[in-house]
PDB file of N, CA and C in Angstrom:
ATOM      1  N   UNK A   1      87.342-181.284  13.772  1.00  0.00           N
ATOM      2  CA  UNK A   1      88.720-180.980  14.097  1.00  0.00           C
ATOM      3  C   UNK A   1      88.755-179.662  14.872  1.00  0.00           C
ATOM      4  N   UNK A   2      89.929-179.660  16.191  1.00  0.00           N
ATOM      5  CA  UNK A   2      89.759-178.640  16.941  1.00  0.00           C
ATOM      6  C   UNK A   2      90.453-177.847  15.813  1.00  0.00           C
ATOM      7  N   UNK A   3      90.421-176.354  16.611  1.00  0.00           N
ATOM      8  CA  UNK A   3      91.205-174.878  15.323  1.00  0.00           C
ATOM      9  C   UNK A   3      92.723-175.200  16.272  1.00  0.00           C
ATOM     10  N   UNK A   4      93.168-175.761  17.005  1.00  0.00           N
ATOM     11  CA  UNK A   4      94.396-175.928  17.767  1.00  0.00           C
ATOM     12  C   UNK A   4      95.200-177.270  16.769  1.00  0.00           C
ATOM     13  N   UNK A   5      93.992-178.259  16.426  1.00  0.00           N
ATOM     14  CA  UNK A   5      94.789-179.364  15.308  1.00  0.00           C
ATOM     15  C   UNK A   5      94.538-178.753  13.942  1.00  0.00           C
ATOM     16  N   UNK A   6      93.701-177.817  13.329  1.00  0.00           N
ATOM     17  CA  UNK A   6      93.856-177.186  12.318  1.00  0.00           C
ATOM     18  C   UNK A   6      95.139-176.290  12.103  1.00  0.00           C
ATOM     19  N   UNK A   7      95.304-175.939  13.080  1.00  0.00           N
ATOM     20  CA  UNK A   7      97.197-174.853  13.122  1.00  0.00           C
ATOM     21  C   UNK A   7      97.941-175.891  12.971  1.00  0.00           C
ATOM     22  N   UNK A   8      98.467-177.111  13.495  1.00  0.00           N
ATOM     23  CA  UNK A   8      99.198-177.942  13.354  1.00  0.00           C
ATOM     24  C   UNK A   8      99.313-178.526  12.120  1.00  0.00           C
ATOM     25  N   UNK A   9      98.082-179.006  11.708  1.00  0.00           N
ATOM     26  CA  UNK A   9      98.065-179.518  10.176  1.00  0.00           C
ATOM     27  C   UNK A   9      98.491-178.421   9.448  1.00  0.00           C
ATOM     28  N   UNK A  10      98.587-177.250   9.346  1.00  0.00           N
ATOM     29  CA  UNK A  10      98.509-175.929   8.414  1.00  0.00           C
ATOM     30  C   UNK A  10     100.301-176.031   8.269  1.00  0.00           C
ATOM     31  N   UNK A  11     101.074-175.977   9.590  1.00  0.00           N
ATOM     32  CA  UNK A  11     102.702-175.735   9.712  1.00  0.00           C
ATOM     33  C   UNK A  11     102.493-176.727   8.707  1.00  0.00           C
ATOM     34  N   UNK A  12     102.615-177.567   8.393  1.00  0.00           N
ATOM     35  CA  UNK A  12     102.749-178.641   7.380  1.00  0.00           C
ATOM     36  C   UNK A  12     103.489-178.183   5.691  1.00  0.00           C
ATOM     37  N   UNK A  13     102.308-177.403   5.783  1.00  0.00           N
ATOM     38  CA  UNK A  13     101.953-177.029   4.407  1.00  0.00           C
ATOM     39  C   UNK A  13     103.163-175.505   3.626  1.00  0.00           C
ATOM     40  N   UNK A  14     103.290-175.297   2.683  1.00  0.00           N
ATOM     41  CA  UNK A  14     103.949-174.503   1.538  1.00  0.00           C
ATOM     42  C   UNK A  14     103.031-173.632   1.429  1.00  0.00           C
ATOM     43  N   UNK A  15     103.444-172.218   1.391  1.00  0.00           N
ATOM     44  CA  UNK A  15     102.541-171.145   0.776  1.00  0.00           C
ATOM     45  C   UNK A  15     101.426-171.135  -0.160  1.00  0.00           C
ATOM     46  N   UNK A  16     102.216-171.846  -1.332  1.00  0.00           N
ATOM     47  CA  UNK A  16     101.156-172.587  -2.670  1.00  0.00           C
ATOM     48  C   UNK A  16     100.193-173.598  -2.365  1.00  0.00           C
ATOM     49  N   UNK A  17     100.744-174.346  -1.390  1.00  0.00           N
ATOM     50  CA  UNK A  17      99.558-175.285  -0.728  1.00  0.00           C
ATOM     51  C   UNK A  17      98.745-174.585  -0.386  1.00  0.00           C
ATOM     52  N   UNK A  18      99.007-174.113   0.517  1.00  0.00           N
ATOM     53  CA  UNK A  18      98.141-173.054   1.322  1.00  0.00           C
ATOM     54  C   UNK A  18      97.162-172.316   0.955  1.00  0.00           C
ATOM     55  N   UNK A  19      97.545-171.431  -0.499  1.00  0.00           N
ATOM     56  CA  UNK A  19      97.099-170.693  -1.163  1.00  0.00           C
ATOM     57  C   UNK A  19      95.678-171.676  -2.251  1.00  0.00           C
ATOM     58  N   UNK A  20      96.310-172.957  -2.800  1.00  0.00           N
ATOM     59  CA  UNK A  20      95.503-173.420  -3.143  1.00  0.00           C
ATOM     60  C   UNK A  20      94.423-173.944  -2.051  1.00  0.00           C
ATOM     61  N   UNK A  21      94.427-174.617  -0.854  1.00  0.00           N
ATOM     62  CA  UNK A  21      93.803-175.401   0.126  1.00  0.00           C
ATOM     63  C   UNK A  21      92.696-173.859   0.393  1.00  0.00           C
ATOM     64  N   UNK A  22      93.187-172.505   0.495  1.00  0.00           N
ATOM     65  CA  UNK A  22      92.436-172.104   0.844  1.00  0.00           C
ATOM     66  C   UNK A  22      90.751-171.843  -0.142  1.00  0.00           C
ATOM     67  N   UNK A  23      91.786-171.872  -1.857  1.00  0.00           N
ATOM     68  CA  UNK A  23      90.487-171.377  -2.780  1.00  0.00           C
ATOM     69  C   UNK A  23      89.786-172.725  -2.586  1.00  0.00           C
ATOM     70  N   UNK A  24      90.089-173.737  -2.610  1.00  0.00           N
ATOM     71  CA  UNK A  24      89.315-174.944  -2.529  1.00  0.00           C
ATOM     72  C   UNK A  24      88.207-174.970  -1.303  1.00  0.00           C
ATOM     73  N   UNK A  25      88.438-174.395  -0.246  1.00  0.00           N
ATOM     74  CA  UNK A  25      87.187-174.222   0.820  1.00  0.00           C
ATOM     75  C   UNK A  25      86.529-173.248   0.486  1.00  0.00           C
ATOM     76  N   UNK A  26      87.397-172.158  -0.237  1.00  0.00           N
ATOM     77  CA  UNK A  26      86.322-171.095  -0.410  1.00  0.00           C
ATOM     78  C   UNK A  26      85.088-171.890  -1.630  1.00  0.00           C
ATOM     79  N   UNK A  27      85.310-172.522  -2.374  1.00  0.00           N
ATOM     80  CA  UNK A  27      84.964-172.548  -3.445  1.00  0.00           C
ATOM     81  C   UNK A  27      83.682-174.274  -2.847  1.00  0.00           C
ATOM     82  N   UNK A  28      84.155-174.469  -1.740  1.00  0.00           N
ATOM     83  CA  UNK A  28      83.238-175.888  -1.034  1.00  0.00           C
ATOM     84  C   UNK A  28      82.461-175.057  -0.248  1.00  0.00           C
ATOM     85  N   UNK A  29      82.174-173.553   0.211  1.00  0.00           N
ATOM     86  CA  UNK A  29      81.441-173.053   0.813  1.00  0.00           C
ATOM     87  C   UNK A  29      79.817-172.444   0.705  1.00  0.00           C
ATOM     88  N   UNK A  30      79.034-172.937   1.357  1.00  0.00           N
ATOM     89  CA  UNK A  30      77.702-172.191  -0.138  1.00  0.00           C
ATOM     90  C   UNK A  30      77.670-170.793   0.281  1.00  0.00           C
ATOM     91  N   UNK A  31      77.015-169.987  -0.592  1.00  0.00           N
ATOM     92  CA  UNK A  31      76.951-168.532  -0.802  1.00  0.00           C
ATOM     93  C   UNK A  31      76.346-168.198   0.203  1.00  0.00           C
ATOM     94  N   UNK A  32      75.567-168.315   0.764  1.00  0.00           N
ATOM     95  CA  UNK A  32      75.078-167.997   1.937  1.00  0.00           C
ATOM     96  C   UNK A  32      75.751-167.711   3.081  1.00  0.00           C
ATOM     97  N   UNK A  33      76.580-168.527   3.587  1.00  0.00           N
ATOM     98  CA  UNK A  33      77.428-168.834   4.146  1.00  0.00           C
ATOM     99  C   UNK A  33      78.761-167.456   4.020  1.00  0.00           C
ATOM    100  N   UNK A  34      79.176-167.617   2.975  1.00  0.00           N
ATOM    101  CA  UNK A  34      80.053-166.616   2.392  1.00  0.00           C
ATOM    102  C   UNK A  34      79.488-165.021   2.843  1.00  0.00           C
ATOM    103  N   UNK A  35      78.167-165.147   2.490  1.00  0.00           N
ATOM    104  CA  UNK A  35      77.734-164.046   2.837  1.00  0.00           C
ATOM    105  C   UNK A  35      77.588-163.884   4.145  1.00  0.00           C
ATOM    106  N   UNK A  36      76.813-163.935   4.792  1.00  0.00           N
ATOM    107  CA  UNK A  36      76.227-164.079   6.257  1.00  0.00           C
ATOM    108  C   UNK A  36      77.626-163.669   7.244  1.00  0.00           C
ATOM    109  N   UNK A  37      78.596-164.470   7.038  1.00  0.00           N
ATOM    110  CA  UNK A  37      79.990-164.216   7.544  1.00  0.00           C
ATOM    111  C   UNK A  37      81.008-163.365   7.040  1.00  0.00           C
ATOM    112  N   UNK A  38      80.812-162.871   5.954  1.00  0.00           N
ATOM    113  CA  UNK A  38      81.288-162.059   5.093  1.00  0.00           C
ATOM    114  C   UNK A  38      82.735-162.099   4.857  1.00  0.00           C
ATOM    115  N   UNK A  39      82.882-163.113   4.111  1.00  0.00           N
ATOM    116  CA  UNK A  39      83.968-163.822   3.910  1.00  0.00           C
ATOM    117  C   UNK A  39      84.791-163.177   3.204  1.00  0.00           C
ATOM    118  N   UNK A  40      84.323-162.702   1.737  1.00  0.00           N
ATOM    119  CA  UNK A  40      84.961-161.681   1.080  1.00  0.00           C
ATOM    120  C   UNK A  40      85.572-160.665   1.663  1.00  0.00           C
ATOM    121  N   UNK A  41      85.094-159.627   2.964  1.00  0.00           N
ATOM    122  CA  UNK A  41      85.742-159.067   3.980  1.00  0.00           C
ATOM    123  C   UNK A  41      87.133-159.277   4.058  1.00  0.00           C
ATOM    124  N   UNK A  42      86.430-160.246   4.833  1.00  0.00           N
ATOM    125  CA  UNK A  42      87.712-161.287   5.812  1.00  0.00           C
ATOM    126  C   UNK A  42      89.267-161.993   4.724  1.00  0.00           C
ATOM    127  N   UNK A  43      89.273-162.094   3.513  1.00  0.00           N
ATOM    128  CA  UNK A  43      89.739-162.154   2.501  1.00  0.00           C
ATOM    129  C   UNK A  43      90.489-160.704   2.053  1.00  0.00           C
ATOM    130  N   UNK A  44      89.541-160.481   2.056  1.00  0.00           N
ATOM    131  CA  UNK A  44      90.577-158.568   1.443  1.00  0.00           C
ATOM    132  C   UNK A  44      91.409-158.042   2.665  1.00  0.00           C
ATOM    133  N   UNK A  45      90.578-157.845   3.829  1.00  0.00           N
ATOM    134  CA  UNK A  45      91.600-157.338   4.982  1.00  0.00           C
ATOM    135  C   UNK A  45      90.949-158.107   6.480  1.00  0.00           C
ATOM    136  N   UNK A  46      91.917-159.419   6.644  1.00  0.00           N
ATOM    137  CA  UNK A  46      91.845-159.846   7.844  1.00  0.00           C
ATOM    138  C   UNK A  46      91.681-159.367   9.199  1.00  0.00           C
ATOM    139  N   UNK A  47      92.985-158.492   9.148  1.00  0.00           N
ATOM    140  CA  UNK A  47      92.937-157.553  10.500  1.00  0.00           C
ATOM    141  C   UNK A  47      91.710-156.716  10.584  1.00  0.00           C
ATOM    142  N   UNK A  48      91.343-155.955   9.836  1.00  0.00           N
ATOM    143  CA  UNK A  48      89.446-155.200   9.983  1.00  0.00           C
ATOM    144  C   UNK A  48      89.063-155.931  10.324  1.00  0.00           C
ATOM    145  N   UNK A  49      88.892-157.139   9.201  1.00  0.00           N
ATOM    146  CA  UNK A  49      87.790-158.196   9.845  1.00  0.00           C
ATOM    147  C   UNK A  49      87.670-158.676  11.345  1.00  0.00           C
ATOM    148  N   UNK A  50      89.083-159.226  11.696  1.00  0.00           N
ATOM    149  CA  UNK A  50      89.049-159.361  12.969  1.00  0.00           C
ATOM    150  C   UNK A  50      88.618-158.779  14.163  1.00  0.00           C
ATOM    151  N   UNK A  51      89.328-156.979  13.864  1.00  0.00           N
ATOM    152  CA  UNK A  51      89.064-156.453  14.880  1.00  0.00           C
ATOM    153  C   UNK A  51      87.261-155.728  14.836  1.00  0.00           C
ATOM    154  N   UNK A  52      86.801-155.710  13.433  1.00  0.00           N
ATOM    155  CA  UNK A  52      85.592-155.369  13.264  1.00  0.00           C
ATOM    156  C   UNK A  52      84.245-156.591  14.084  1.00  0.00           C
ATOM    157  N   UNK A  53      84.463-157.880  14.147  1.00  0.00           N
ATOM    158  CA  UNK A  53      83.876-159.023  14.680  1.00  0.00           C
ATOM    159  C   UNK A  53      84.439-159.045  16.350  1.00  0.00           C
ATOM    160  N   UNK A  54      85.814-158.277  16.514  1.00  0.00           N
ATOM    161  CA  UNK A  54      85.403-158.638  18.601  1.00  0.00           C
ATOM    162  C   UNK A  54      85.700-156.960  18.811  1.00  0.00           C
ATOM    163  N   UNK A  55      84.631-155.895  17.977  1.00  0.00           N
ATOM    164  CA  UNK A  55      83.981-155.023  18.667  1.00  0.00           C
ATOM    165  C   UNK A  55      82.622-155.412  19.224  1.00  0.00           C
ATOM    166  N   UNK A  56      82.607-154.482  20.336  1.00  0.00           N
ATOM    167  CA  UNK A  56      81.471-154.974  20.999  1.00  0.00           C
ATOM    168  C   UNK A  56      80.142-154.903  20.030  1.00  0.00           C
ATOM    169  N   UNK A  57      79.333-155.697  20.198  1.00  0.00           N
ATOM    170  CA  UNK A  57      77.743-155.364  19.119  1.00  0.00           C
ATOM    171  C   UNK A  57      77.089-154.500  19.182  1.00  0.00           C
ATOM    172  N   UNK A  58      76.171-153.834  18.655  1.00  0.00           N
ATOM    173  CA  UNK A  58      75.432-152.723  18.934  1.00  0.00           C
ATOM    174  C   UNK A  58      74.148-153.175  19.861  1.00  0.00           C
ATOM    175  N   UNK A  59      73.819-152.030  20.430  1.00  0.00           N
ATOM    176  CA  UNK A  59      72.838-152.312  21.262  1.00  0.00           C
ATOM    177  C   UNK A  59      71.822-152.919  20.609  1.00  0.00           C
ATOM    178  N   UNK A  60      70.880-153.764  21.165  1.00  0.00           N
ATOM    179  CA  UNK A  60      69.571-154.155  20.571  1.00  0.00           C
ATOM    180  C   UNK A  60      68.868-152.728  20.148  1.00  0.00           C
ATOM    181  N   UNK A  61      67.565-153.385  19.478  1.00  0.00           N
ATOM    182  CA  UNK A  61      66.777-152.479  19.056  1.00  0.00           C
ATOM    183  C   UNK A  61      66.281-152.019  20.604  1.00  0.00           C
ATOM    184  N   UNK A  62      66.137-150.483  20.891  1.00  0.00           N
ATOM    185  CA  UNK A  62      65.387-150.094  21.670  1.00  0.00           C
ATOM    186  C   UNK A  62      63.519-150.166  21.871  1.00  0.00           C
ATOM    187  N   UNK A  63      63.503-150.486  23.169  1.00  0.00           N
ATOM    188  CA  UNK A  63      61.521-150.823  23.145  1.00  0.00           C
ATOM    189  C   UNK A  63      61.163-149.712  22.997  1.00  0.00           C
ATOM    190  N   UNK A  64      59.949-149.600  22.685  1.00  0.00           N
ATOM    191  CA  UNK A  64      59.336-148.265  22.642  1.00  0.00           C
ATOM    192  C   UNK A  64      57.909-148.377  23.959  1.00  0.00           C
ATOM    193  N   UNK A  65      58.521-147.907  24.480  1.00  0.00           N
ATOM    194  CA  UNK A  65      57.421-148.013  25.810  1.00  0.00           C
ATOM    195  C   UNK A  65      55.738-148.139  25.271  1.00  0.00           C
ATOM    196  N   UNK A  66      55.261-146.878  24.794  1.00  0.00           N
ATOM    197  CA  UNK A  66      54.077-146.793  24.362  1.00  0.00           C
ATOM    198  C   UNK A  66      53.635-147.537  23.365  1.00  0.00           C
ATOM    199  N   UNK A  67      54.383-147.676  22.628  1.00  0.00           N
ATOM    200  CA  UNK A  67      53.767-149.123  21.700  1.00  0.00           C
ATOM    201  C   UNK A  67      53.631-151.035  22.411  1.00  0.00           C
ATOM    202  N   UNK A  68      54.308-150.673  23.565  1.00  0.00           N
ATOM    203  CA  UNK A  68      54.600-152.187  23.855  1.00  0.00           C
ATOM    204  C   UNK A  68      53.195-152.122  25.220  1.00  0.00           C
ATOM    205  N   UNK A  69      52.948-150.558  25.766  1.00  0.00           N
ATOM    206  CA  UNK A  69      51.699-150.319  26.346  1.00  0.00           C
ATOM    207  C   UNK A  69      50.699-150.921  25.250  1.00  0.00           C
ATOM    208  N   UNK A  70      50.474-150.472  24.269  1.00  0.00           N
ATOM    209  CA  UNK A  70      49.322-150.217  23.399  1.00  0.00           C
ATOM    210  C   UNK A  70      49.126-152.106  23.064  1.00  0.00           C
ATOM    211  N   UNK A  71      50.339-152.649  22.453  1.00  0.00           N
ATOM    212  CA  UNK A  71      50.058-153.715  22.432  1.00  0.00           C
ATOM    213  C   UNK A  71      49.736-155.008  23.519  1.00  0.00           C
ATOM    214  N   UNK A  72      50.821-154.441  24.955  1.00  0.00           N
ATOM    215  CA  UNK A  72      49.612-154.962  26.309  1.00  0.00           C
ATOM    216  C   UNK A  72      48.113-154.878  26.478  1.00  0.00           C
ATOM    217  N   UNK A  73      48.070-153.753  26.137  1.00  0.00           N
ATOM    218  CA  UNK A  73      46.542-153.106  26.477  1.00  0.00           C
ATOM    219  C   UNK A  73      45.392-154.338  24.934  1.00  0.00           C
ATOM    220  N   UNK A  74      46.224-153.833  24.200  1.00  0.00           N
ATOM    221  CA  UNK A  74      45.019-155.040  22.913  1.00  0.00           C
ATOM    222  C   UNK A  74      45.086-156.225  23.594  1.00  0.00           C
ATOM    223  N   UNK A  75      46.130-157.001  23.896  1.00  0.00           N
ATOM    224  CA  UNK A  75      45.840-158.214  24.091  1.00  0.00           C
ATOM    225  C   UNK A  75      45.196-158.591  25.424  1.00  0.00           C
ATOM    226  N   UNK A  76      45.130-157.782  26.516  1.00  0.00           N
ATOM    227  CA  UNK A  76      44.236-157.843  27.560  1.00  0.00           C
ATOM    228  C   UNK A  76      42.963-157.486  26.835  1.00  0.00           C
ATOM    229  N   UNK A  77      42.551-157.011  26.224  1.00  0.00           N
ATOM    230  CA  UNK A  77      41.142-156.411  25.586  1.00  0.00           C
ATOM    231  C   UNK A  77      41.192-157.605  25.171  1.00  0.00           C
ATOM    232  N   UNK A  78      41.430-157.981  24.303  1.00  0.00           N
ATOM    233  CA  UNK A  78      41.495-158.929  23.241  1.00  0.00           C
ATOM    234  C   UNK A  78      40.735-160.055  24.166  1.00  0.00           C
ATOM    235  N   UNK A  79      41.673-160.582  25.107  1.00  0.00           N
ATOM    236  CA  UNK A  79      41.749-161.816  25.909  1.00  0.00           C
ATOM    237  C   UNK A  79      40.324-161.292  26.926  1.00  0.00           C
ATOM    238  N   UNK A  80      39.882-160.180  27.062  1.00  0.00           N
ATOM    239  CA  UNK A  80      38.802-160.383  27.975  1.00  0.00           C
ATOM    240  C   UNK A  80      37.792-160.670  27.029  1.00  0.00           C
ATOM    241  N   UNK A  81      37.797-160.237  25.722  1.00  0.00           N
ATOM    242  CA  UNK A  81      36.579-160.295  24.447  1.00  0.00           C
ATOM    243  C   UNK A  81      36.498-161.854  24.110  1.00  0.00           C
ATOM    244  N   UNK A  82      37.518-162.798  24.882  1.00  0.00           N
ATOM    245  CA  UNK A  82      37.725-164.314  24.106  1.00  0.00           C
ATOM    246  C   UNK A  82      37.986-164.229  22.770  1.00  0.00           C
ATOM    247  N   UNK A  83      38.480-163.697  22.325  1.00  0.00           N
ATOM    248  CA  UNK A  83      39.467-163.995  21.048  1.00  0.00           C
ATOM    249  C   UNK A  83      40.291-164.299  20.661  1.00  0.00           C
ATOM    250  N   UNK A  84      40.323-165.037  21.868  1.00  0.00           N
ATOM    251  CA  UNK A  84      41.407-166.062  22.000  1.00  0.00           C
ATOM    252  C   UNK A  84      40.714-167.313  22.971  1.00  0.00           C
ATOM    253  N   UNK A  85      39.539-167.584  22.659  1.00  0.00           N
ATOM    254  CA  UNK A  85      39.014-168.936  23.883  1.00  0.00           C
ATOM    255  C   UNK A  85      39.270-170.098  23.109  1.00  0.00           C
ATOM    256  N   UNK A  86      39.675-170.044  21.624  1.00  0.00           N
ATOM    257  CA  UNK A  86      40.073-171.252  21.156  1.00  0.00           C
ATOM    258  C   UNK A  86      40.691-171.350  19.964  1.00  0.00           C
ATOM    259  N   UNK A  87      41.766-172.242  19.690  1.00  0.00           N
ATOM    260  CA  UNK A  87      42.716-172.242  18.928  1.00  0.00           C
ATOM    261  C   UNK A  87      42.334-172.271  17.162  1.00  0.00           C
ATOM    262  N   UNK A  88      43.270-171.528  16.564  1.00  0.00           N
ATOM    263  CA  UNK A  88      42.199-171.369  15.478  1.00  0.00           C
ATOM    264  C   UNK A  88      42.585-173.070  14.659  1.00  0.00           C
ATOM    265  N   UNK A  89      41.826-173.558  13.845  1.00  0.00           N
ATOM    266  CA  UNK A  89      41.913-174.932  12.974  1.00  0.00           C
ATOM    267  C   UNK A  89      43.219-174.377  12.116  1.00  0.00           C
ATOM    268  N   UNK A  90      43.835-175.931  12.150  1.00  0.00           N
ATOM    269  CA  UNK A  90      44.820-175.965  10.975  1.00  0.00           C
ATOM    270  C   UNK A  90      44.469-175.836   9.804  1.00  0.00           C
ATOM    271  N   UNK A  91      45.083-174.787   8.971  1.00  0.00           N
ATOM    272  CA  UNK A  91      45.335-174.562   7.717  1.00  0.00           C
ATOM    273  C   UNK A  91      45.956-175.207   6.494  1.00  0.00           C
ATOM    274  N   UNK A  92      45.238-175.470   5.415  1.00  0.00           N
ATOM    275  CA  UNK A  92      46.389-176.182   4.739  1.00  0.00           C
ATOM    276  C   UNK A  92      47.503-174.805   4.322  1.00  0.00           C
ATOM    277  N   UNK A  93      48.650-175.545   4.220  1.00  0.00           N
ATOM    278  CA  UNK A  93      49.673-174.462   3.530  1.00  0.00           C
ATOM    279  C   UNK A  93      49.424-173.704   2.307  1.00  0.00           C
ATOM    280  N   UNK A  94      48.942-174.229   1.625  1.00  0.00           N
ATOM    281  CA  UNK A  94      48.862-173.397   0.118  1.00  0.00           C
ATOM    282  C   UNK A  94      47.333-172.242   1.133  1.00  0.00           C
ATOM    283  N   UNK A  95      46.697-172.367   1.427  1.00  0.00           N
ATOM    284  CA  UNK A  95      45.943-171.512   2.127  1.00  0.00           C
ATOM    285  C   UNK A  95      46.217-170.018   3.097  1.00  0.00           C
ATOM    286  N   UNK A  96      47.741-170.541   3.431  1.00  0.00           N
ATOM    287  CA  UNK A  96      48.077-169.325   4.259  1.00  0.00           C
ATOM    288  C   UNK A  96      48.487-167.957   3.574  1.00  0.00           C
ATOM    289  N   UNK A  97      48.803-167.828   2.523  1.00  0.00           N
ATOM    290  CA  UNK A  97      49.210-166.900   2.120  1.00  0.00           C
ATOM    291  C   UNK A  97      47.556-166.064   1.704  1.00  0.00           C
ATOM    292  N   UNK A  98      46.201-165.797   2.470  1.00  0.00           N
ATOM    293  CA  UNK A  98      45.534-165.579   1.525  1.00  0.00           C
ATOM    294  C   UNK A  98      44.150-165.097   2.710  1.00  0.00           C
ATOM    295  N   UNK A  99      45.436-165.026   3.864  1.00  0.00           N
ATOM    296  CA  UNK A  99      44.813-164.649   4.744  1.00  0.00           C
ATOM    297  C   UNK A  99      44.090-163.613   5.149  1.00  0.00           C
ATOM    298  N   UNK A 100      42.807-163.011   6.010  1.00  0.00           N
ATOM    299  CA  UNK A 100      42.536-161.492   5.827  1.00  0.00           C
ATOM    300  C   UNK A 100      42.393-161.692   7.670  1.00  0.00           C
ATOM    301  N   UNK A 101      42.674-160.458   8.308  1.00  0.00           N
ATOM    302  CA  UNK A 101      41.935-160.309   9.805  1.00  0.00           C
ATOM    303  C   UNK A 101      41.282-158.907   9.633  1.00  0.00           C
ATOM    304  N   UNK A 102      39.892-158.932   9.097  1.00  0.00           N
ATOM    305  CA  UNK A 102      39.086-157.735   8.846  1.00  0.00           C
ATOM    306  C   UNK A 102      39.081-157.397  10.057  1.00  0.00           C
ATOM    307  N   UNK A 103      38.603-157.725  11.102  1.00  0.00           N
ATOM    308  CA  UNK A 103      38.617-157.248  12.380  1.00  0.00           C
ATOM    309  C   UNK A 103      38.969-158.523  13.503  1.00  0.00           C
ATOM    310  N   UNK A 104      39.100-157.655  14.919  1.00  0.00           N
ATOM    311  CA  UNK A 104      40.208-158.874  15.863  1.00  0.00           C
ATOM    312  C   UNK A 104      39.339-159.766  16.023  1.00  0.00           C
ATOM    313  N   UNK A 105      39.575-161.187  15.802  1.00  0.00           N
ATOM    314  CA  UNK A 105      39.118-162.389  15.896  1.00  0.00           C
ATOM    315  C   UNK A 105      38.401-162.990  15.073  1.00  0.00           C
ATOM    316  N   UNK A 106      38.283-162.632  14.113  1.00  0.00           N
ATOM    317  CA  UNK A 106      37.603-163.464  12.830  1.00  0.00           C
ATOM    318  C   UNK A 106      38.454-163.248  11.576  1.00  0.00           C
ATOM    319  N   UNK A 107      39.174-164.510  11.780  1.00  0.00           N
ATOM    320  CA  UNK A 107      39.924-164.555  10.045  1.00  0.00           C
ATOM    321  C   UNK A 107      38.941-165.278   9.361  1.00  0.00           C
ATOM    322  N   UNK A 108      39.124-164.794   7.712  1.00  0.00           N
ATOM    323  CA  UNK A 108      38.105-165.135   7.044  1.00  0.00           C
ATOM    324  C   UNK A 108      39.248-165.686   5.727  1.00  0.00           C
ATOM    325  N   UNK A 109      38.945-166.631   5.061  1.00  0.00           N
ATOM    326  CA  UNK A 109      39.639-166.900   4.467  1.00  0.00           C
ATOM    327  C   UNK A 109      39.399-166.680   2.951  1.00  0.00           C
ATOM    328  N   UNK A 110      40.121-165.790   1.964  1.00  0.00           N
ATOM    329  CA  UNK A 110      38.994-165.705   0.558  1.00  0.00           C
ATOM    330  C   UNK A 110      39.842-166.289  -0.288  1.00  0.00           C
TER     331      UNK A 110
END
């Protein structure tokens, strides 16, 4: 349903409707959800909420030049050493957590 036929269906409705229709979605929503969007927010004070969600976002994380050098520079090393000439074998899952890289290009598995 568009949010343009959701307003229409809504004029419909009584305050108490309303009031109930709304705990009933809150309460069909999973927590995650609730959270992530921060619903509770948006519940206590709409207008924040609103105007807090179409401020602009914060900048991304800034690069850090010399680290993104350092990690160019390994993986050209890396890639001239072939430590990377072939793909490593599939793992079973219960295996991955148990991983070691003592040094670049030989995982060892204990």
């Amino acid at each position: 349903m568009l949010v343009s036929e959701v307003r229409d269906v809504l004029k419909k409705y009584q305050e108490e409707d309303l009031r109930l229709l709304l705990v009933e979605m809150y309460k069909a929503m999973p927590k995650k959800l609730k959270e992530d969007k921060e619903i509770a927010m948006l519940l206590q004070d709409v207008h924040g909420y609103m105007s807090a969600r179409k401020a602009p976002k914060a900048q991304e994380r800034q690069i850090d030049l010399e680290s993104l050098k350092f990690r160019i520079d390994q993986f050209v090393e890396y890639a001239y050493n072939q430590y990377y000439y072939a793909p490593l074998d599939p793992l079973e899952q219960s295996k991955l957590h148990c991983l070691i890289w003592p040094s670049p290009g030989s995982w060892q598995v204990v």
